[in-house]
PDB file of N, CA and C in Angstrom:
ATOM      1  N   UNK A   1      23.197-158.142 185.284  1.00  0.00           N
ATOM      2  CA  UNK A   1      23.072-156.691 185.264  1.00  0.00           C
ATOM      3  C   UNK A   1      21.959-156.265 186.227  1.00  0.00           C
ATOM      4  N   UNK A   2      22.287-155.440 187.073  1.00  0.00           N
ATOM      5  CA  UNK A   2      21.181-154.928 188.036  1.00  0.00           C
ATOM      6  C   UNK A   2      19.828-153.826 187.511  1.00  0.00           C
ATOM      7  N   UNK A   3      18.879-154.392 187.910  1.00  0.00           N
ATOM      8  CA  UNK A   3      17.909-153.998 187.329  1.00  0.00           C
ATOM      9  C   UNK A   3      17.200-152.392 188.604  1.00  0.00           C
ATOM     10  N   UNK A   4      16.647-151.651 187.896  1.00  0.00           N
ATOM     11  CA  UNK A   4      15.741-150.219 188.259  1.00  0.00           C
ATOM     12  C   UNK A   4      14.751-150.660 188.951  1.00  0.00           C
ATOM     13  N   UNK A   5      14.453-150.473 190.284  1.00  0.00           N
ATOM     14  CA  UNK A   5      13.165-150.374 190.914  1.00  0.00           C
ATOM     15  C   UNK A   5      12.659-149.957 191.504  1.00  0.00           C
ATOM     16  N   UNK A   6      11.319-149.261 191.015  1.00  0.00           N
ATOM     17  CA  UNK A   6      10.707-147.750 191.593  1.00  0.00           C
ATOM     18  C   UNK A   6       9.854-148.123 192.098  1.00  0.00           C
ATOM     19  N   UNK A   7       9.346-147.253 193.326  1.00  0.00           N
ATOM     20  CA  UNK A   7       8.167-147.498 193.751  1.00  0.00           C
ATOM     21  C   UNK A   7       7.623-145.671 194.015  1.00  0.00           C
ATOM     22  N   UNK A   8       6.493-145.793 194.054  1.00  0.00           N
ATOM     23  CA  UNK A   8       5.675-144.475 194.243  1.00  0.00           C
ATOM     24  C   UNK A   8       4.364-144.482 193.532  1.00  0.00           C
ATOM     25  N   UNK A   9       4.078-142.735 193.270  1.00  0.00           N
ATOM     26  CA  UNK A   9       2.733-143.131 193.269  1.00  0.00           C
ATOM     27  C   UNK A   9       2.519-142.490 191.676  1.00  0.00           C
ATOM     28  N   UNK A  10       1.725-141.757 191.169  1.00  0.00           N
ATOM     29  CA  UNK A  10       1.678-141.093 189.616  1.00  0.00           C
ATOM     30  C   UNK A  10       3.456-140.430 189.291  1.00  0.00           C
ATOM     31  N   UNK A  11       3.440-139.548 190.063  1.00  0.00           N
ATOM     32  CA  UNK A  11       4.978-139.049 189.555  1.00  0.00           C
ATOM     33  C   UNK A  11       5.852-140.513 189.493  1.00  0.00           C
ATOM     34  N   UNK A  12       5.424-141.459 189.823  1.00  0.00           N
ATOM     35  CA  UNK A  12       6.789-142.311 189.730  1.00  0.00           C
ATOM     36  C   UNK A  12       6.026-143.166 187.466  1.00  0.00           C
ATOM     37  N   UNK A  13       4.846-143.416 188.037  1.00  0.00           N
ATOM     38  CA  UNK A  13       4.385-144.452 187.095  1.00  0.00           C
ATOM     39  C   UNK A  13       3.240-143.430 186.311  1.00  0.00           C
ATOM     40  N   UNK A  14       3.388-142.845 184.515  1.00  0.00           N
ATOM     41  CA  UNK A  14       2.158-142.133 184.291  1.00  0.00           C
ATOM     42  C   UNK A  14       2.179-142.491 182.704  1.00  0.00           C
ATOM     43  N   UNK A  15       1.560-141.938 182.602  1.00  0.00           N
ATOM     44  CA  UNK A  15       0.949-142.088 180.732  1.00  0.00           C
ATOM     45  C   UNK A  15       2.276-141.306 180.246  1.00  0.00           C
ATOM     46  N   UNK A  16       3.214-140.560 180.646  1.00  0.00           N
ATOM     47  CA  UNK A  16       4.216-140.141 179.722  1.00  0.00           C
ATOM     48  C   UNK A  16       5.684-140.409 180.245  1.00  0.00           C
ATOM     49  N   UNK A  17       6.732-140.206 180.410  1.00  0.00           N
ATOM     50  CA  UNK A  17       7.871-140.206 181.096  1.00  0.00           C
ATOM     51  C   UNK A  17       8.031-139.424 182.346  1.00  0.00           C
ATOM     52  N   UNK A  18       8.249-140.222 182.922  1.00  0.00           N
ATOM     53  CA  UNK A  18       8.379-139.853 184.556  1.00  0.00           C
ATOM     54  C   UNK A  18      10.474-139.799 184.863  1.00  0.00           C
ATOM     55  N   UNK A  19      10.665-139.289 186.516  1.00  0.00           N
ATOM     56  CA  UNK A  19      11.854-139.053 186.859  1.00  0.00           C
ATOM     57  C   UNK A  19      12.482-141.143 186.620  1.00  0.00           C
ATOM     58  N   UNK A  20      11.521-141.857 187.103  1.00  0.00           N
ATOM     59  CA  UNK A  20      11.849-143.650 187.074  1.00  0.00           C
ATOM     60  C   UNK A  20      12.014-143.617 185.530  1.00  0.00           C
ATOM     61  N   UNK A  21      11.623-143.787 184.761  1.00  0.00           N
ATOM     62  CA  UNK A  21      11.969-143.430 183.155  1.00  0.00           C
ATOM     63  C   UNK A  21      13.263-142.829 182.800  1.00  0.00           C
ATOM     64  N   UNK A  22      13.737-141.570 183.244  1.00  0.00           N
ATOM     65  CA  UNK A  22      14.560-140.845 182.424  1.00  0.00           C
ATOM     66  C   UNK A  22      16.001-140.958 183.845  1.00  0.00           C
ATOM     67  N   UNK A  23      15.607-141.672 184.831  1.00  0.00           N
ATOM     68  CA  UNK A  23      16.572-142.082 185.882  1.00  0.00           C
ATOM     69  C   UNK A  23      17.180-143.809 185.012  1.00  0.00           C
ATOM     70  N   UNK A  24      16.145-144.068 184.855  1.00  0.00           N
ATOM     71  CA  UNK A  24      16.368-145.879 183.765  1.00  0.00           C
ATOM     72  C   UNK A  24      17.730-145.372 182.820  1.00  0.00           C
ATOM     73  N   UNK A  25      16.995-144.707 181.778  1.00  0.00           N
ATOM     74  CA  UNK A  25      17.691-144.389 180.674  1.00  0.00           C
ATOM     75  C   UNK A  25      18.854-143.478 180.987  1.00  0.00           C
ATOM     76  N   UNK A  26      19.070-142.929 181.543  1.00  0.00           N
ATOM     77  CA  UNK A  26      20.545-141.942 181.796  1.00  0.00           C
ATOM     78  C   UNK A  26      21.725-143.316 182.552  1.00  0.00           C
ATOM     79  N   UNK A  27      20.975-143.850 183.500  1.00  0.00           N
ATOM     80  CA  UNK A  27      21.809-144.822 183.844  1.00  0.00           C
ATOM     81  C   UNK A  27      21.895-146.351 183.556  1.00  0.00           C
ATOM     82  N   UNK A  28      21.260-146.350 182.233  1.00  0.00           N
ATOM     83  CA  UNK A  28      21.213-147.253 181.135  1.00  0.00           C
ATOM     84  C   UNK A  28      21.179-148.896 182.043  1.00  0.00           C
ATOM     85  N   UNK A  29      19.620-148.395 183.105  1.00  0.00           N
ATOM     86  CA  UNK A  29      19.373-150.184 183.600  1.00  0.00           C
ATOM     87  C   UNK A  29      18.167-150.194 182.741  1.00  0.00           C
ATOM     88  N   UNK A  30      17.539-151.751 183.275  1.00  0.00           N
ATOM     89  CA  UNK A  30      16.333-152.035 183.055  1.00  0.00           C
ATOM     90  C   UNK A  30      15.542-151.682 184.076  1.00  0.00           C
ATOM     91  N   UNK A  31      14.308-150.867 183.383  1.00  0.00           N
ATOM     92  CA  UNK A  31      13.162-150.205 184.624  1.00  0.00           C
ATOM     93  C   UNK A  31      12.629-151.315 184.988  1.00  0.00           C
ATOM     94  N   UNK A  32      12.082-151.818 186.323  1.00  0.00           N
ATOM     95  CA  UNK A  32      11.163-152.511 186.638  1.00  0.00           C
ATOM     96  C   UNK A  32       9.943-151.662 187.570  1.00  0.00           C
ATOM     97  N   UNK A  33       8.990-150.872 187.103  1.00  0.00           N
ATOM     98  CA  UNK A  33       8.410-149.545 187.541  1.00  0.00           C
ATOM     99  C   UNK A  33       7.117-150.207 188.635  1.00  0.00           C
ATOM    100  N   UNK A  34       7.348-150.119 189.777  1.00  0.00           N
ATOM    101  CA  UNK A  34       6.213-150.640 190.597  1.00  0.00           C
ATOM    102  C   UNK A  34       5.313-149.739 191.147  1.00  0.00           C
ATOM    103  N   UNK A  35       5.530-148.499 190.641  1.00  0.00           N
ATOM    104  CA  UNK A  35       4.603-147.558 190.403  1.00  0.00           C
ATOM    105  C   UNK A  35       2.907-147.603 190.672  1.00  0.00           C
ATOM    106  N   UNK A  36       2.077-146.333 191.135  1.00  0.00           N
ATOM    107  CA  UNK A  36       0.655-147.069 190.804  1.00  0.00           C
ATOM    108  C   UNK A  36       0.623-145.395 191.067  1.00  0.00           C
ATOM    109  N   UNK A  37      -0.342-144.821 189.924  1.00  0.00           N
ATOM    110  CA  UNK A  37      -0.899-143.576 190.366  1.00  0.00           C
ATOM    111  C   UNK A  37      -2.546-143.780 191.593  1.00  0.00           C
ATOM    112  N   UNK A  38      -2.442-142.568 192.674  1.00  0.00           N
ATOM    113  CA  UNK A  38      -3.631-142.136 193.485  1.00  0.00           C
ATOM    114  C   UNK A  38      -3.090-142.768 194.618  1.00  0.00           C
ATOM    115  N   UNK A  39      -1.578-143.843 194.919  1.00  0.00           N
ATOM    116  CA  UNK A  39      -1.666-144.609 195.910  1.00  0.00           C
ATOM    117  C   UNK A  39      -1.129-143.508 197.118  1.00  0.00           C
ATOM    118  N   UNK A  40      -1.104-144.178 198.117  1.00  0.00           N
ATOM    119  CA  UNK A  40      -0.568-143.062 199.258  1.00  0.00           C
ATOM    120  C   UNK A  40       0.730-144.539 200.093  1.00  0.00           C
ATOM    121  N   UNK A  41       1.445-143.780 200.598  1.00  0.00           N
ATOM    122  CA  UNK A  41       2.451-144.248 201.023  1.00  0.00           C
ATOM    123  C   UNK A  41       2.263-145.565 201.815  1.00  0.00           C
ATOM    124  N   UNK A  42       1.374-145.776 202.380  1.00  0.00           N
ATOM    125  CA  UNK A  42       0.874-147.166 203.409  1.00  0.00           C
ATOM    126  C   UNK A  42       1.048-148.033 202.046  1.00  0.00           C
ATOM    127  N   UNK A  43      -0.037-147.962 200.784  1.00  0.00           N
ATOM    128  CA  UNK A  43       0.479-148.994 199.445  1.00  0.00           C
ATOM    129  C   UNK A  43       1.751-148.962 198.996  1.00  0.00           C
ATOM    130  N   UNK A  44       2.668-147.788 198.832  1.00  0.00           N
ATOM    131  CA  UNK A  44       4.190-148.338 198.625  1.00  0.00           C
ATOM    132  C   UNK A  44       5.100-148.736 199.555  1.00  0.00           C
ATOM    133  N   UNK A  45       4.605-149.082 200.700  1.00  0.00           N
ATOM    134  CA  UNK A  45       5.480-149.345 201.668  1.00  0.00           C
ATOM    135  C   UNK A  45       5.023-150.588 201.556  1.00  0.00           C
ATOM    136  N   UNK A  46       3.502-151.269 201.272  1.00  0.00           N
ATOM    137  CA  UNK A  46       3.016-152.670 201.252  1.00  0.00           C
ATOM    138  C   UNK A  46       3.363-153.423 200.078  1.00  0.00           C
ATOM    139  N   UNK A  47       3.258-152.303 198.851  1.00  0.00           N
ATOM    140  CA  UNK A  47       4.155-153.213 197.940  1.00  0.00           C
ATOM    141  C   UNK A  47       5.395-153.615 197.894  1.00  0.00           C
ATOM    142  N   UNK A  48       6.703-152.738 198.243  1.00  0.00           N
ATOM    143  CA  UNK A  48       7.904-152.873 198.248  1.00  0.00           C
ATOM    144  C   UNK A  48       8.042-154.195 199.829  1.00  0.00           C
ATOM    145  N   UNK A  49       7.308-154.912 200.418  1.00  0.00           N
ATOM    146  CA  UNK A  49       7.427-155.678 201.313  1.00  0.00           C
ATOM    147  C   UNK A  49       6.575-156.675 200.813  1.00  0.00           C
ATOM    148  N   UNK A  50       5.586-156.635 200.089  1.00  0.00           N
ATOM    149  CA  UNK A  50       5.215-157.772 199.451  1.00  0.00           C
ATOM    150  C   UNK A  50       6.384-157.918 198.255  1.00  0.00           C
ATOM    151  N   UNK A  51       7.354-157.069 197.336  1.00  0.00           N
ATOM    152  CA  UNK A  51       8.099-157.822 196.650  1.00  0.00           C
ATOM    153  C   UNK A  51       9.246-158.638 196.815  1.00  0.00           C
ATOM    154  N   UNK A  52       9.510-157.917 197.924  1.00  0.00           N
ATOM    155  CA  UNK A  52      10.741-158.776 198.682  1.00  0.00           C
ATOM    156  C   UNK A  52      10.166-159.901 199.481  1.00  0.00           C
ATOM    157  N   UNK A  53       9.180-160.214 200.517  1.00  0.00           N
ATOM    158  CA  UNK A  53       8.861-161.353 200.509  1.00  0.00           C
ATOM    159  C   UNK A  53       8.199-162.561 199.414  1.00  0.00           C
ATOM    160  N   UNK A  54       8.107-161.579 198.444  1.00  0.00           N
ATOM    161  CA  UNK A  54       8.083-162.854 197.444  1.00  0.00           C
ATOM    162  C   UNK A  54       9.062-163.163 196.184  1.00  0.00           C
ATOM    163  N   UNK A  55      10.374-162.659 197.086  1.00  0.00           N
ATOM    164  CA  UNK A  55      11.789-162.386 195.918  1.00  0.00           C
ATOM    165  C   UNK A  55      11.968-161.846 194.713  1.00  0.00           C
ATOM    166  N   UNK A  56      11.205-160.926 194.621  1.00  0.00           N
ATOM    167  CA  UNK A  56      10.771-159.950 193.490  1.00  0.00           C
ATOM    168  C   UNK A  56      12.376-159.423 193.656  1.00  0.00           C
ATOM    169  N   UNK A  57      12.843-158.997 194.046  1.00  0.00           N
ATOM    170  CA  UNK A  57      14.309-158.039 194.655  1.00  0.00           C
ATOM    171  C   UNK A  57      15.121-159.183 194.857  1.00  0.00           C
ATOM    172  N   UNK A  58      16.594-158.948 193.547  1.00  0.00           N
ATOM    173  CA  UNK A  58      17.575-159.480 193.487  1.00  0.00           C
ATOM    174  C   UNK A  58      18.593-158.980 194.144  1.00  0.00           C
ATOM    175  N   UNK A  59      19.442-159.796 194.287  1.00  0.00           N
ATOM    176  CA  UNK A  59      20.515-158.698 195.226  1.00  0.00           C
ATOM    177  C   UNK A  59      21.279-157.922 194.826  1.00  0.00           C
ATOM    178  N   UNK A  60      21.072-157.738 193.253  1.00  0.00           N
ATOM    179  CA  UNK A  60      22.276-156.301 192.938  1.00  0.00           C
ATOM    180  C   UNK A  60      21.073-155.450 192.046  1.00  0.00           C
ATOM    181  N   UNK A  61      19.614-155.680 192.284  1.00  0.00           N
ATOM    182  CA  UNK A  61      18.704-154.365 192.188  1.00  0.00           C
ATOM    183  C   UNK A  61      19.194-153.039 192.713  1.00  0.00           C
ATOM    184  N   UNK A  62      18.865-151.888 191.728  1.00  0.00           N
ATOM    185  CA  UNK A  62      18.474-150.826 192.376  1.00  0.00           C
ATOM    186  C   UNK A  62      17.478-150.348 193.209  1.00  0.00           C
ATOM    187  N   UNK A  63      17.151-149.923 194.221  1.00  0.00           N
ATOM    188  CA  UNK A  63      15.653-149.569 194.663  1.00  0.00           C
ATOM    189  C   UNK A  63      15.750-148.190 194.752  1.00  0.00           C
ATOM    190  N   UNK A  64      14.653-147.336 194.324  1.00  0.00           N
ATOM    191  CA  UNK A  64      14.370-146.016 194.295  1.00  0.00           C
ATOM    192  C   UNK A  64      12.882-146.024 194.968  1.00  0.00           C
ATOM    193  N   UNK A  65      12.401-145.101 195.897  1.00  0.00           N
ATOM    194  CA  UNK A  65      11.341-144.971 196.304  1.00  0.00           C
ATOM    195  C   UNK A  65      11.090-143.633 196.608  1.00  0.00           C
ATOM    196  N   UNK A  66      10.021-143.065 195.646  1.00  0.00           N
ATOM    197  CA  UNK A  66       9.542-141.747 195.611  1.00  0.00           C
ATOM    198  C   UNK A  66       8.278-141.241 196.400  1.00  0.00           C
ATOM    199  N   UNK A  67       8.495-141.159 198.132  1.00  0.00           N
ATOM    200  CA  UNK A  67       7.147-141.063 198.784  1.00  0.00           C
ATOM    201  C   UNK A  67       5.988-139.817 198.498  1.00  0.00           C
ATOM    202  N   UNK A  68       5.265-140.011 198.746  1.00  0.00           N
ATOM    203  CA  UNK A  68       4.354-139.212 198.439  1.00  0.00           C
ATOM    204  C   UNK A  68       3.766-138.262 199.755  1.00  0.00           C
ATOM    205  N   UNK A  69       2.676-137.392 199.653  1.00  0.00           N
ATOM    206  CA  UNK A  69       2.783-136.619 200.705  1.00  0.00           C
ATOM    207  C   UNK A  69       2.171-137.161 201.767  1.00  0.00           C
ATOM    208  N   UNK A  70       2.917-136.577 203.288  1.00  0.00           N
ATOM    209  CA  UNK A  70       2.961-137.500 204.391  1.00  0.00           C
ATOM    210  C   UNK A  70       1.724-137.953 204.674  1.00  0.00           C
ATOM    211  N   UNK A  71       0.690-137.371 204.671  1.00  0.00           N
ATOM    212  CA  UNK A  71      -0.628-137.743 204.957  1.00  0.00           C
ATOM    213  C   UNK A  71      -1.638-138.007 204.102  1.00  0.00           C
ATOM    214  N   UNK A  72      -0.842-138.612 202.730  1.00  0.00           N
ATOM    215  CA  UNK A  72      -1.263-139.096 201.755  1.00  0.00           C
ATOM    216  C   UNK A  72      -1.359-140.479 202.095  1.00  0.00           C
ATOM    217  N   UNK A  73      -3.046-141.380 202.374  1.00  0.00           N
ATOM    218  CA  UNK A  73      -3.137-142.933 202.660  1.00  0.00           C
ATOM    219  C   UNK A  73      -3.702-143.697 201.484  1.00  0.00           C
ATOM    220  N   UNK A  74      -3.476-144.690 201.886  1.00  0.00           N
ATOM    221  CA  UNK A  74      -4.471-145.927 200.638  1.00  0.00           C
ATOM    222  C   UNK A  74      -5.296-146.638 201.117  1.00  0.00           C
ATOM    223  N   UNK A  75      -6.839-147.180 201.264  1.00  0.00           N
ATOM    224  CA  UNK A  75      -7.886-147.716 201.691  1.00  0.00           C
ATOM    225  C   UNK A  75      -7.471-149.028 200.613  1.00  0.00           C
ATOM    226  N   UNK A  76      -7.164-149.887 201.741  1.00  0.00           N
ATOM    227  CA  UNK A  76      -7.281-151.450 200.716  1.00  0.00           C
ATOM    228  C   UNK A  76      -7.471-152.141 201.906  1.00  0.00           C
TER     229      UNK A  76
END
């Protein structure tokens, strides 16, 4: 069964139900929420390429990616 996978930043991952949450449950997968609130798009573009180079991403995953605003960065 293909599994849910979000990436973004607070709107994706928060202390209550988010659109990755109630997108899970309407289309009855399993969430795998890679979420991180405060990040800016340079971190979800680094995570979603660190999960696939380390086969995090099966081949009948969903991927959802909720960017954040354009000139929103991450210092790491």
């Amino acid at each position: 069964m293909p599994r849910l996978i979000t990436y973004g930043c607070s709107f994706t991952d928060y202390k209550w139900s988010t659109w990755a949450d109630i997108l899970a449950e309407n289309c009855e997968l399993d969430l795998y929420n890679r979420g991180l609130g405060g990040c800016g798009n340079n971190f979800i573009f680094a995570r979603l390429k660190q999960d696939m180079a380390l086969g995090k991403i099966q081949k009948n995953d969903i991927i959802r990616i909720m960017w954040c605003y354009y000139n929103r960065v991450s210092v790491f």
